[in-house]
PDB file of N, CA and C in Angstrom:
ATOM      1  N   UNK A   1      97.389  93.370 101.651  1.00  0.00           N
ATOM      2  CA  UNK A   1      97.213  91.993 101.222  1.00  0.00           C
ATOM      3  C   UNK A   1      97.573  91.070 102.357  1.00  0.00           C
ATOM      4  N   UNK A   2      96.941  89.920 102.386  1.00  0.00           N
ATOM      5  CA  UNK A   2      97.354  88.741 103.217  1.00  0.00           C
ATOM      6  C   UNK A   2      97.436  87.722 102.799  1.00  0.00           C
ATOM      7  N   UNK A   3      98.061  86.728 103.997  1.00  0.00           N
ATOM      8  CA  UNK A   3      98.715  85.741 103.589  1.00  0.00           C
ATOM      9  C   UNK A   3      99.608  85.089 102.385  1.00  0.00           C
ATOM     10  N   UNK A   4      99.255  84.394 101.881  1.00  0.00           N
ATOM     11  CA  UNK A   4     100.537  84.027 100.497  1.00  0.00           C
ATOM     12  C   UNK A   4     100.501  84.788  99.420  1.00  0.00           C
ATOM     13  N   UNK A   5      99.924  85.347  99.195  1.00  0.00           N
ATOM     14  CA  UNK A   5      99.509  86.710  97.915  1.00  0.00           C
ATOM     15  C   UNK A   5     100.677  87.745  98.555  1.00  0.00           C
ATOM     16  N   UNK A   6     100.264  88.089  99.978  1.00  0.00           N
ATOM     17  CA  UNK A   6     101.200  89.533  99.852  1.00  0.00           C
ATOM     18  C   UNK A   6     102.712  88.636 100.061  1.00  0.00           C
ATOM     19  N   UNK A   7     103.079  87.596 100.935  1.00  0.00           N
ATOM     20  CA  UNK A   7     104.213  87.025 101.040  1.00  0.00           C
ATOM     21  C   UNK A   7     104.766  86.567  99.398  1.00  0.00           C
ATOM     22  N   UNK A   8     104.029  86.465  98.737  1.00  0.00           N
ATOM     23  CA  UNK A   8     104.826  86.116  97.442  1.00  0.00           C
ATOM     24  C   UNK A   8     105.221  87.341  96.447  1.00  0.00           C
ATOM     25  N   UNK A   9     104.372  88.482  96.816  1.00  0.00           N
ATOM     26  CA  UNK A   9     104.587  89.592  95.516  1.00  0.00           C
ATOM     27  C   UNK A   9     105.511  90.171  96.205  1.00  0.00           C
ATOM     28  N   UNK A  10     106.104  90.021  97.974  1.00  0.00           N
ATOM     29  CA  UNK A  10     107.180  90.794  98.861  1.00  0.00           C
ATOM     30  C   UNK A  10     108.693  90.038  98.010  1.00  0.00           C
ATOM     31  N   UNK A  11     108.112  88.385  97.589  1.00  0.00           N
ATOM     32  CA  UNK A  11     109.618  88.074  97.073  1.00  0.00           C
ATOM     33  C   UNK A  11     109.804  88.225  96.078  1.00  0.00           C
ATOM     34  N   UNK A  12     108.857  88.408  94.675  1.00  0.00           N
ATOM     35  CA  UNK A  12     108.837  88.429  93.447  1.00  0.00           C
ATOM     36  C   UNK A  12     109.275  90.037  93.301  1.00  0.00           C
ATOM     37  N   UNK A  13     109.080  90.908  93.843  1.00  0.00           N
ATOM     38  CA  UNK A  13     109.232  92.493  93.890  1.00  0.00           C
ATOM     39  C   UNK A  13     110.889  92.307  94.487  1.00  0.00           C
ATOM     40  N   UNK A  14     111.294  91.496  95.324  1.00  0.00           N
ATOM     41  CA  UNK A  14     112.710  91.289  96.051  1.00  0.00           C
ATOM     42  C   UNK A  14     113.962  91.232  94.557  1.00  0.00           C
ATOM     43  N   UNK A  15     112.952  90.385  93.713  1.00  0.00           N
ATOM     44  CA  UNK A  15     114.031  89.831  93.077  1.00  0.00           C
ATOM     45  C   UNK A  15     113.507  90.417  91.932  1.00  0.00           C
ATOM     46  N   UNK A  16     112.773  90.949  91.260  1.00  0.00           N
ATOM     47  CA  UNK A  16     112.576  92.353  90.421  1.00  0.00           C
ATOM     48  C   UNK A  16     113.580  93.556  90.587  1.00  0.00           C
ATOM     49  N   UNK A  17     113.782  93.984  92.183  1.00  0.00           N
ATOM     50  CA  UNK A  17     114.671  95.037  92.701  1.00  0.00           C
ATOM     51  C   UNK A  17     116.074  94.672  92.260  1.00  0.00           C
ATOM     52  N   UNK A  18     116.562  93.536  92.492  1.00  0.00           N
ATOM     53  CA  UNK A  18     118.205  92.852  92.490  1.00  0.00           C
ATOM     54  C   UNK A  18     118.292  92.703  90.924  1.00  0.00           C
ATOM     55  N   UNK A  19     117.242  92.620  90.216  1.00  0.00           N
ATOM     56  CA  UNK A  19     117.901  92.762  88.515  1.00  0.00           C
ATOM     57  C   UNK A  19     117.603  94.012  88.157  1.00  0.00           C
ATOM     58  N   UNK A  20     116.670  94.712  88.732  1.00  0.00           N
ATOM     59  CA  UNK A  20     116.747  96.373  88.140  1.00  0.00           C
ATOM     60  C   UNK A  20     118.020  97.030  88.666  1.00  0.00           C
ATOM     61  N   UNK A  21     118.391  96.751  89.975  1.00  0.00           N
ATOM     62  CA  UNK A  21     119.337  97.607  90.756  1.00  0.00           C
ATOM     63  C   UNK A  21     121.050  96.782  89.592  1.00  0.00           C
ATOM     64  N   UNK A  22     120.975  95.439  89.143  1.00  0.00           N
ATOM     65  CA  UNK A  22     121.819  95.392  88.407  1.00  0.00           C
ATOM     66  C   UNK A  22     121.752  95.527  87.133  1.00  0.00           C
ATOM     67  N   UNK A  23     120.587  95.932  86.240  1.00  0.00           N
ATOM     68  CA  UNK A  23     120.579  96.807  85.238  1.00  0.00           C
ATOM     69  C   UNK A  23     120.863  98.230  85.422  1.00  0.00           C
ATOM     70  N   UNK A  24     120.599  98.619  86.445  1.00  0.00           N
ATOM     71  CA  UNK A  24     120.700 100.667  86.682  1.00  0.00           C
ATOM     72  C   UNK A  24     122.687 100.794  86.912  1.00  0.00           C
ATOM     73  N   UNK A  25     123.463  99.861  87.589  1.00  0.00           N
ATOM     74  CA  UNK A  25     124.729  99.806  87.582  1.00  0.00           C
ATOM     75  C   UNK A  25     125.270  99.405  86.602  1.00  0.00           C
ATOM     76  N   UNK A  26     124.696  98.352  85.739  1.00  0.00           N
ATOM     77  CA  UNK A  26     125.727  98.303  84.487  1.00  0.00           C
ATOM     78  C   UNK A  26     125.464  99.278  83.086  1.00  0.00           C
ATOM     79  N   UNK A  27     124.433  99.711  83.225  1.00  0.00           N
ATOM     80  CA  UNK A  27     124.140 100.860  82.150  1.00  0.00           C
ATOM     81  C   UNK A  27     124.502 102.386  82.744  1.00  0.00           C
ATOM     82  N   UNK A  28     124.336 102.723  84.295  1.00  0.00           N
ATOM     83  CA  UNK A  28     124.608 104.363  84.517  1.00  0.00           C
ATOM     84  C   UNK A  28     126.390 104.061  85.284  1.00  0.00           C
ATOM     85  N   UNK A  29     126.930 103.059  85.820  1.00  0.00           N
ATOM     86  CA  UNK A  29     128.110 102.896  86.312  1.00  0.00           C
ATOM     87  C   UNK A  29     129.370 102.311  85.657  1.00  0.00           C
ATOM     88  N   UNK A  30     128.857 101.225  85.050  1.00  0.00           N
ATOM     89  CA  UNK A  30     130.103 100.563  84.056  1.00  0.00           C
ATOM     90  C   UNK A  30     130.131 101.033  82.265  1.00  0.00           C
ATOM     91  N   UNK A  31     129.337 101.402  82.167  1.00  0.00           N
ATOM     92  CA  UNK A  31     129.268 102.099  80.911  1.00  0.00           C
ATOM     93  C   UNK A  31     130.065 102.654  80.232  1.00  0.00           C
ATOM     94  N   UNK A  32     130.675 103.880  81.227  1.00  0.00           N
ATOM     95  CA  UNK A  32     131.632 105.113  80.624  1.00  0.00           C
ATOM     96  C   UNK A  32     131.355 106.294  80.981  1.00  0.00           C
ATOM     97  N   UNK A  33     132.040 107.177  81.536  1.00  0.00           N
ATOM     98  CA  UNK A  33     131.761 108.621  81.175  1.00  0.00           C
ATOM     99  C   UNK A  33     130.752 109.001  80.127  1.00  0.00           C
ATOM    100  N   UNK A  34     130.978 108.581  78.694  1.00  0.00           N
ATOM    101  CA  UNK A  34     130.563 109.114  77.966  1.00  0.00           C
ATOM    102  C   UNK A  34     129.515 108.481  77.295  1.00  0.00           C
ATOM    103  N   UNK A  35     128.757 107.725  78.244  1.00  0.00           N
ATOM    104  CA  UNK A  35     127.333 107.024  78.287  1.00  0.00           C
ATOM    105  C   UNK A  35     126.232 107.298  78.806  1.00  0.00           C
ATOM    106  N   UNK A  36     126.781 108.546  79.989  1.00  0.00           N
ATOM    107  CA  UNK A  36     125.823 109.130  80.816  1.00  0.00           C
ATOM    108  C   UNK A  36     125.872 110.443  80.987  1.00  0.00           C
ATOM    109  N   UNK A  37     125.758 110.598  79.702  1.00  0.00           N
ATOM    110  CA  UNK A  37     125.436 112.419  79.684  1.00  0.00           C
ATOM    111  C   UNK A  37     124.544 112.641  79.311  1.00  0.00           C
ATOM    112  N   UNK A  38     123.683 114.389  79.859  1.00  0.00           N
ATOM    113  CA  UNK A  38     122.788 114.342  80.130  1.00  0.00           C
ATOM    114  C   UNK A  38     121.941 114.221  78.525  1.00  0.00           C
ATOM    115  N   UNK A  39     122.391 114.281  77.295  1.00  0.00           N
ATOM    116  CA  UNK A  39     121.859 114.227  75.893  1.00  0.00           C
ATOM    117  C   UNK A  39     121.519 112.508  75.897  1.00  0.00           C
ATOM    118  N   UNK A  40     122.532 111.752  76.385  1.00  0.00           N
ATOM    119  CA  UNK A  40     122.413 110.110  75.924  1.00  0.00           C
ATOM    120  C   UNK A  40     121.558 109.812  77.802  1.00  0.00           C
ATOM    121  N   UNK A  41     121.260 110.354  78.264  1.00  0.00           N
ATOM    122  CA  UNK A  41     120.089 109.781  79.000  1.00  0.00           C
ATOM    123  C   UNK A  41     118.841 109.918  78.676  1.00  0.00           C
ATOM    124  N   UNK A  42     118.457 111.675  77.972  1.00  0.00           N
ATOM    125  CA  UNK A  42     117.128 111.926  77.688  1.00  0.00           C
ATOM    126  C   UNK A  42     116.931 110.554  76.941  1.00  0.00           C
ATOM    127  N   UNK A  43     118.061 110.604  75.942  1.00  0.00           N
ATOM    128  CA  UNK A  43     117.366 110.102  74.599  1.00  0.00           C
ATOM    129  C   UNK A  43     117.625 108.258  75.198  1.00  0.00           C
ATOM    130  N   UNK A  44     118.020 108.143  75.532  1.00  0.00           N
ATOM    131  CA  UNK A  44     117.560 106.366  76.489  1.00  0.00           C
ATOM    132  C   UNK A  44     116.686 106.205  77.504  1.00  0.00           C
ATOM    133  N   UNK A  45     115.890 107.345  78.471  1.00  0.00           N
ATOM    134  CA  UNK A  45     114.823 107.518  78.932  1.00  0.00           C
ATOM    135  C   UNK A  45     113.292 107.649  77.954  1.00  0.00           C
ATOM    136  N   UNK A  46     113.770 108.142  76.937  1.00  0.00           N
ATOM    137  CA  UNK A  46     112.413 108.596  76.212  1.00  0.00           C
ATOM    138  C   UNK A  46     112.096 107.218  75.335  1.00  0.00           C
ATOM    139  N   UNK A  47     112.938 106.161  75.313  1.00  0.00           N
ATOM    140  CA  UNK A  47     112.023 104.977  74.990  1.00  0.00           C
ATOM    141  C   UNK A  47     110.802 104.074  75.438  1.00  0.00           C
ATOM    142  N   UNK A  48     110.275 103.493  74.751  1.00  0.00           N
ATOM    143  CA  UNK A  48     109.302 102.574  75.228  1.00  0.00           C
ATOM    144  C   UNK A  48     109.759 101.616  76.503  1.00  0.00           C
ATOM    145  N   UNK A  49     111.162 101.528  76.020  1.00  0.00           N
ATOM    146  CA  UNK A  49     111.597  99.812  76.521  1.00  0.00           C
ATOM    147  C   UNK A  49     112.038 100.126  78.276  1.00  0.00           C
ATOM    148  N   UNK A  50     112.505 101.448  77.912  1.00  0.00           N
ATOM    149  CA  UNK A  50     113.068 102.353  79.187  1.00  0.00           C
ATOM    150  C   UNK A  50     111.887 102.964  80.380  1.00  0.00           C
ATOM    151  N   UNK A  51     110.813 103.242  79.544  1.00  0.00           N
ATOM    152  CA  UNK A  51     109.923 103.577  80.045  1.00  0.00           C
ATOM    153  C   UNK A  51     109.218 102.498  81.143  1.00  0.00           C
ATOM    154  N   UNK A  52     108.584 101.504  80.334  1.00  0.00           N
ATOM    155  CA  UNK A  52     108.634 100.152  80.754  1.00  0.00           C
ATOM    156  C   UNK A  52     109.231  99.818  82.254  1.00  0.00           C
ATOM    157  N   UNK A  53     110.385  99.787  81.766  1.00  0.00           N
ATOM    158  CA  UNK A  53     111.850  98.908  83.114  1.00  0.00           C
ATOM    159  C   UNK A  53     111.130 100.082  84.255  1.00  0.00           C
ATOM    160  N   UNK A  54     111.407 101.870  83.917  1.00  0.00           N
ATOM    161  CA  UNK A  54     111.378 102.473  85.469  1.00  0.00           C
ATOM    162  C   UNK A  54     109.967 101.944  86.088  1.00  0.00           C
ATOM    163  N   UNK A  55     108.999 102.068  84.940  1.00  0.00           N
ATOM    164  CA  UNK A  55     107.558 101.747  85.726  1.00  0.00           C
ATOM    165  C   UNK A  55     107.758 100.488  86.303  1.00  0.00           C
ATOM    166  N   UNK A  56     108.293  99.424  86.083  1.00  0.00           N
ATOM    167  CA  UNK A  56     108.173  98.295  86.642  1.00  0.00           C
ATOM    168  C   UNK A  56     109.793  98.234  88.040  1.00  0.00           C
ATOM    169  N   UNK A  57     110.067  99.191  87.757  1.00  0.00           N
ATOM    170  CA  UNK A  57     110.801  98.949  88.998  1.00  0.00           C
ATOM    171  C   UNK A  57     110.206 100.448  90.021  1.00  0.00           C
ATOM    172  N   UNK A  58     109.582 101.195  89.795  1.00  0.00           N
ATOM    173  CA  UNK A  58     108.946 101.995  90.689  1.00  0.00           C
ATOM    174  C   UNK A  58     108.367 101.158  90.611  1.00  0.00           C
ATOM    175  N   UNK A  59     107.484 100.492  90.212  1.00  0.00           N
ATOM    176  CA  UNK A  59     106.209  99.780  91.293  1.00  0.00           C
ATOM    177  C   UNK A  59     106.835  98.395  91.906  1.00  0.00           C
ATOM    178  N   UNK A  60     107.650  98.238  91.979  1.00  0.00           N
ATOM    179  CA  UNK A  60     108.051  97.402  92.362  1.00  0.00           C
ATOM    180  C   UNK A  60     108.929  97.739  93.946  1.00  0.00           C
ATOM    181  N   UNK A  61     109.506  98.760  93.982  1.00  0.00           N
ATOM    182  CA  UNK A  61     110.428  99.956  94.854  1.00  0.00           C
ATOM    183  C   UNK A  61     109.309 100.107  96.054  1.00  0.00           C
ATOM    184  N   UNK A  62     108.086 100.429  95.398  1.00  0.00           N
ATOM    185  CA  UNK A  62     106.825 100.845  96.184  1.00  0.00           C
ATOM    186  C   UNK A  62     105.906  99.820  96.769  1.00  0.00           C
ATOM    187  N   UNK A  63     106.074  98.829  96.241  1.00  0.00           N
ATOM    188  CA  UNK A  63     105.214  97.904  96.700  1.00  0.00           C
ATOM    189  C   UNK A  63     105.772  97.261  97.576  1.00  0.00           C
ATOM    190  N   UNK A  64     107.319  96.866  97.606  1.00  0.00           N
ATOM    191  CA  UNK A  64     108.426  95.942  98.338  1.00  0.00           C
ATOM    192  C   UNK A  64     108.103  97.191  99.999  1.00  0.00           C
ATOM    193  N   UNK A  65     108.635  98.056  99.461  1.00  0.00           N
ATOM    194  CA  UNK A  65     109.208  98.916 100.992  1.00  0.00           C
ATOM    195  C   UNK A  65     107.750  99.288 101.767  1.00  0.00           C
ATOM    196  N   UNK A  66     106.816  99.356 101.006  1.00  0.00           N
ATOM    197  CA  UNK A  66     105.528  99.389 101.727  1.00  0.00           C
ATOM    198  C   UNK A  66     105.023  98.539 102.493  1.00  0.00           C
ATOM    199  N   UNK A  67     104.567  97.714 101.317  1.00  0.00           N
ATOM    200  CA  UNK A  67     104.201  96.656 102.179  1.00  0.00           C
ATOM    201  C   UNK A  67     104.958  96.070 103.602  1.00  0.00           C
ATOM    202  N   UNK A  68     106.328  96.327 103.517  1.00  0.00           N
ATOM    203  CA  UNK A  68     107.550  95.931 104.377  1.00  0.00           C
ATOM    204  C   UNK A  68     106.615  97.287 105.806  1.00  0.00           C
ATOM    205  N   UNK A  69     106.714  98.203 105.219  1.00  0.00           N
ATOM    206  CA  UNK A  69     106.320  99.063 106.623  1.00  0.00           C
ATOM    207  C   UNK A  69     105.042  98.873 107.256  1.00  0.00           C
ATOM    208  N   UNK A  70     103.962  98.388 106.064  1.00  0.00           N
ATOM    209  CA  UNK A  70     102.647  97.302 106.715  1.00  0.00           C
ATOM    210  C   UNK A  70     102.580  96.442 107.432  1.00  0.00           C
ATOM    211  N   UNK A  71     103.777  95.316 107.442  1.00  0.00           N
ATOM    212  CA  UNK A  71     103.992  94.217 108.277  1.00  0.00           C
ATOM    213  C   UNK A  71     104.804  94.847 109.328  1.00  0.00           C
ATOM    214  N   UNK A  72     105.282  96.017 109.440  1.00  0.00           N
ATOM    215  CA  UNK A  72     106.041  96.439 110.441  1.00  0.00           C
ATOM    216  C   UNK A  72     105.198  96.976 111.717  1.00  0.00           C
ATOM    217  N   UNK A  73     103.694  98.266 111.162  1.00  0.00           N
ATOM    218  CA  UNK A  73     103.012  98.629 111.802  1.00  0.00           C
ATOM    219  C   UNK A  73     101.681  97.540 111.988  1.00  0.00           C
ATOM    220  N   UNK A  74     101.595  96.502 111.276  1.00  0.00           N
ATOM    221  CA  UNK A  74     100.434  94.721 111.907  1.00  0.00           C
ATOM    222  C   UNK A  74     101.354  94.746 113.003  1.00  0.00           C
ATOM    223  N   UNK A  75     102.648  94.364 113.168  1.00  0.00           N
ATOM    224  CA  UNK A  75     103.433  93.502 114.113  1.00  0.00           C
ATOM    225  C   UNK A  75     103.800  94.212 115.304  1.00  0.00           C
ATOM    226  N   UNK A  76     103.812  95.735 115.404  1.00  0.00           N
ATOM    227  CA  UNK A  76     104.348  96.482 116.550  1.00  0.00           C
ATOM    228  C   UNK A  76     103.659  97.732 117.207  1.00  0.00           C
ATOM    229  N   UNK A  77     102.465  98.265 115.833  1.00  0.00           N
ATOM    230  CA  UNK A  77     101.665  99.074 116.998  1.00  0.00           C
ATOM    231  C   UNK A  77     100.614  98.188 117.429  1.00  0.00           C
ATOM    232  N   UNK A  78     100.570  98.504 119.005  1.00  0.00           N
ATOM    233  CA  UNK A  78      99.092  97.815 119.180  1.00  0.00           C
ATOM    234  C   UNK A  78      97.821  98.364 119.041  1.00  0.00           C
ATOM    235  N   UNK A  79      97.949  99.925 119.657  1.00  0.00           N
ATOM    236  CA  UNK A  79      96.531 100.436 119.387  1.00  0.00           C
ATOM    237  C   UNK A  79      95.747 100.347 118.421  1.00  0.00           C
ATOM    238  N   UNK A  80      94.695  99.893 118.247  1.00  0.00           N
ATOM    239  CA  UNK A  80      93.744  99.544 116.894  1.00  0.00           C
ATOM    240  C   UNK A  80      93.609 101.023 115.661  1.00  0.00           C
ATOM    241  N   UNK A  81      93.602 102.199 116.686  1.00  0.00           N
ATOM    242  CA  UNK A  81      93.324 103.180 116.015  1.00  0.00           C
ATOM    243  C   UNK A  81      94.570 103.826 115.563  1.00  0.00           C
ATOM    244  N   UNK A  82      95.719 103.872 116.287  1.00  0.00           N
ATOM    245  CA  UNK A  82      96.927 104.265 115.913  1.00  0.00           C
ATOM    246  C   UNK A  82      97.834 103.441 114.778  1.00  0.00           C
ATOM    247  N   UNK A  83      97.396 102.152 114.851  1.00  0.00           N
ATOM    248  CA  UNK A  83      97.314 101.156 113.742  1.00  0.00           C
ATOM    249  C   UNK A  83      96.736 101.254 112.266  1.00  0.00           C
ATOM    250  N   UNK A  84      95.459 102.360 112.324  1.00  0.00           N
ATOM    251  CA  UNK A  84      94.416 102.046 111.362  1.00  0.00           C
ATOM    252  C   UNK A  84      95.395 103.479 110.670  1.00  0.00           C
ATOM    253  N   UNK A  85      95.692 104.347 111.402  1.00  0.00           N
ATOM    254  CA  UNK A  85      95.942 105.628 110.718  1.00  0.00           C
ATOM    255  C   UNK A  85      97.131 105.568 110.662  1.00  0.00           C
ATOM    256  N   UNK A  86      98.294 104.310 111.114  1.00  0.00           N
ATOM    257  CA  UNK A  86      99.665 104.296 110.352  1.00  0.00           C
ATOM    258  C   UNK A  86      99.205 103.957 108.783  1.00  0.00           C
ATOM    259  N   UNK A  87      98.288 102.895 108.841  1.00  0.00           N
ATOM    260  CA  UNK A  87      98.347 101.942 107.399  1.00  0.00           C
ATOM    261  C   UNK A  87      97.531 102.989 106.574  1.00  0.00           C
ATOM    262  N   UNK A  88      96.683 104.171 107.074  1.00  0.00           N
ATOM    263  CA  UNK A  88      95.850 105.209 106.060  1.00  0.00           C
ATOM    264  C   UNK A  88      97.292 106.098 105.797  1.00  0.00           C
ATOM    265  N   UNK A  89      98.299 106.135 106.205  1.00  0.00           N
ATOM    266  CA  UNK A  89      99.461 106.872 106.059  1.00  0.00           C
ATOM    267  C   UNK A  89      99.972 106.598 105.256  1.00  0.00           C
ATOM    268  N   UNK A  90     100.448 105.381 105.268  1.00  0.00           N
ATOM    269  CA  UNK A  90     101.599 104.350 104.338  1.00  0.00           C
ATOM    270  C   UNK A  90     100.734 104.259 102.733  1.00  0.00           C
ATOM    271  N   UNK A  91      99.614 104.130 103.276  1.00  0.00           N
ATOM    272  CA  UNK A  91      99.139 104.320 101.759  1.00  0.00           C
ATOM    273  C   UNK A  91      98.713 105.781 100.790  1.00  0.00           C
ATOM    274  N   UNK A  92      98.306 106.622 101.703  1.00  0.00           N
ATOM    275  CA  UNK A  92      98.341 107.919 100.879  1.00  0.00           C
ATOM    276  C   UNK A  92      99.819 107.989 100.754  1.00  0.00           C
ATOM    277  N   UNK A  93     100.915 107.400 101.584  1.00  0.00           N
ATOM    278  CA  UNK A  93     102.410 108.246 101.013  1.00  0.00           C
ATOM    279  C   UNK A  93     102.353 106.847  99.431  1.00  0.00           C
ATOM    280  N   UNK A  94     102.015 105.872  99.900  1.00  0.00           N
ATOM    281  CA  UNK A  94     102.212 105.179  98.676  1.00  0.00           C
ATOM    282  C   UNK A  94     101.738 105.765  97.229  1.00  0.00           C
ATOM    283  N   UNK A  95     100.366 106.094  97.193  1.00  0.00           N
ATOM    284  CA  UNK A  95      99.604 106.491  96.159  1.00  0.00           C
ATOM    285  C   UNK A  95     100.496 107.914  95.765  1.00  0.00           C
ATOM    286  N   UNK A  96     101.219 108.509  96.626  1.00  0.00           N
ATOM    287  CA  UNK A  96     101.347 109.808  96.038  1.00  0.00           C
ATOM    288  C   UNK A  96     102.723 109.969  95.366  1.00  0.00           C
ATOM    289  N   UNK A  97     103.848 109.039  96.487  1.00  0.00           N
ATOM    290  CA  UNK A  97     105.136 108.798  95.834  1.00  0.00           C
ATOM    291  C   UNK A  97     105.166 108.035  94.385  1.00  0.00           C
ATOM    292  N   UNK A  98     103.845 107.037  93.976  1.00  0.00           N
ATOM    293  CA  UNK A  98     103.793 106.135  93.152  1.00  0.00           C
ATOM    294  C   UNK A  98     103.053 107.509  91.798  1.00  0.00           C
ATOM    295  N   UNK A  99     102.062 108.178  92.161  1.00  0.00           N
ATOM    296  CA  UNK A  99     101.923 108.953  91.217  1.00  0.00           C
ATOM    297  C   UNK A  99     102.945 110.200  90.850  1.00  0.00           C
ATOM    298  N   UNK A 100     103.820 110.628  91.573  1.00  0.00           N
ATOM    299  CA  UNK A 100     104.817 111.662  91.443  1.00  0.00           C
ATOM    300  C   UNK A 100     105.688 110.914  90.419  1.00  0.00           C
ATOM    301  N   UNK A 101     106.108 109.576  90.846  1.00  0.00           N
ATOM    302  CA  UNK A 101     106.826 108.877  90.174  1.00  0.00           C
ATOM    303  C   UNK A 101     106.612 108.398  88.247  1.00  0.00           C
ATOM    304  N   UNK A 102     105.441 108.316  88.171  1.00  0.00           N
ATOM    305  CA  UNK A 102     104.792 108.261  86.915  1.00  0.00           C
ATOM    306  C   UNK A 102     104.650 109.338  86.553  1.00  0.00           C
ATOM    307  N   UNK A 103     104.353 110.173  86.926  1.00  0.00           N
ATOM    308  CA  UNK A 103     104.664 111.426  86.194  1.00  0.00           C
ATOM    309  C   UNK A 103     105.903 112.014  85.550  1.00  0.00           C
ATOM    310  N   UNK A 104     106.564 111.792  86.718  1.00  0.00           N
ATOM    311  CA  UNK A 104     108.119 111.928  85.940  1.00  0.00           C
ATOM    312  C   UNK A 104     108.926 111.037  85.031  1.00  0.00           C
ATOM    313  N   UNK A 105     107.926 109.577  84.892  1.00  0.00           N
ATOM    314  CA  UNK A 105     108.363 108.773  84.217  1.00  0.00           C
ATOM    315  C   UNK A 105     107.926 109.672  82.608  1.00  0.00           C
ATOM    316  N   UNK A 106     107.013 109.629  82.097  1.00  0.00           N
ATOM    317  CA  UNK A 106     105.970 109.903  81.460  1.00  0.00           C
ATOM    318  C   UNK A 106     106.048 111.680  80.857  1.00  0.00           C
ATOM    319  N   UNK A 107     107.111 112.206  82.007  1.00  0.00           N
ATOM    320  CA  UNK A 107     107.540 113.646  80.906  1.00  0.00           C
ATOM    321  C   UNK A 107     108.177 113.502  79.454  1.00  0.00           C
ATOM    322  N   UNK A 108     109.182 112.513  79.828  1.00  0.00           N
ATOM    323  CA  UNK A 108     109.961 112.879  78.168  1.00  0.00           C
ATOM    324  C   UNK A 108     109.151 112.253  76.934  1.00  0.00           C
TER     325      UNK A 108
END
């Protein structure tokens, strides 16, 4: 993506990350011992609502750090062709980390 489209979904995904990353600490860290065992995770993973949050913070995980390594390889390789086959990289690892990820969302 370019210009204000990809610069705005880099900050909206920024600040998606900073309330998932402080939902994932106050539900798996401040909770309790006896909030995060492995019976009371299945069964708080296998909701709708749960389901939901990981998909939207994997795609959100994936879209932030990607795109971040897109503007990294625009800004610092020069070769056109060594350029073309970082960004054919970044995106098959995208598509594949993003489908591994749904899958495992989507077992329980």
């Amino acid at each position: 993506m370019k210009g204000v489209v990809g610069w705005l979904l880099q900050r909206v995904t920024g600040v998606l990350l900073v309330a998932g990353l402080a939902v994932h600490f106050l539900v798996m860290h401040f909770s309790g011992p006896e909030k995060i065992t492995h019976a009371v995770v299945l069964e708080r993973i296998s909701t709708p609502w749960w389901k939901t949050f990981d998909v939207v913070f994997l795609t959100s995980v994936i879209y932030h750090g990607f795109y971040g390594m897109w503007g990294l390889a625009e800004e610092y390789i020069r070769p056109e062709g060594l350029r073309r086959a970082a960004k054919a990289a970044l995106l098959l690892m995208a598509a594949v980390l993003y489908a591994v990820g749904i899958y495992i969302v989507t077992l329980s």
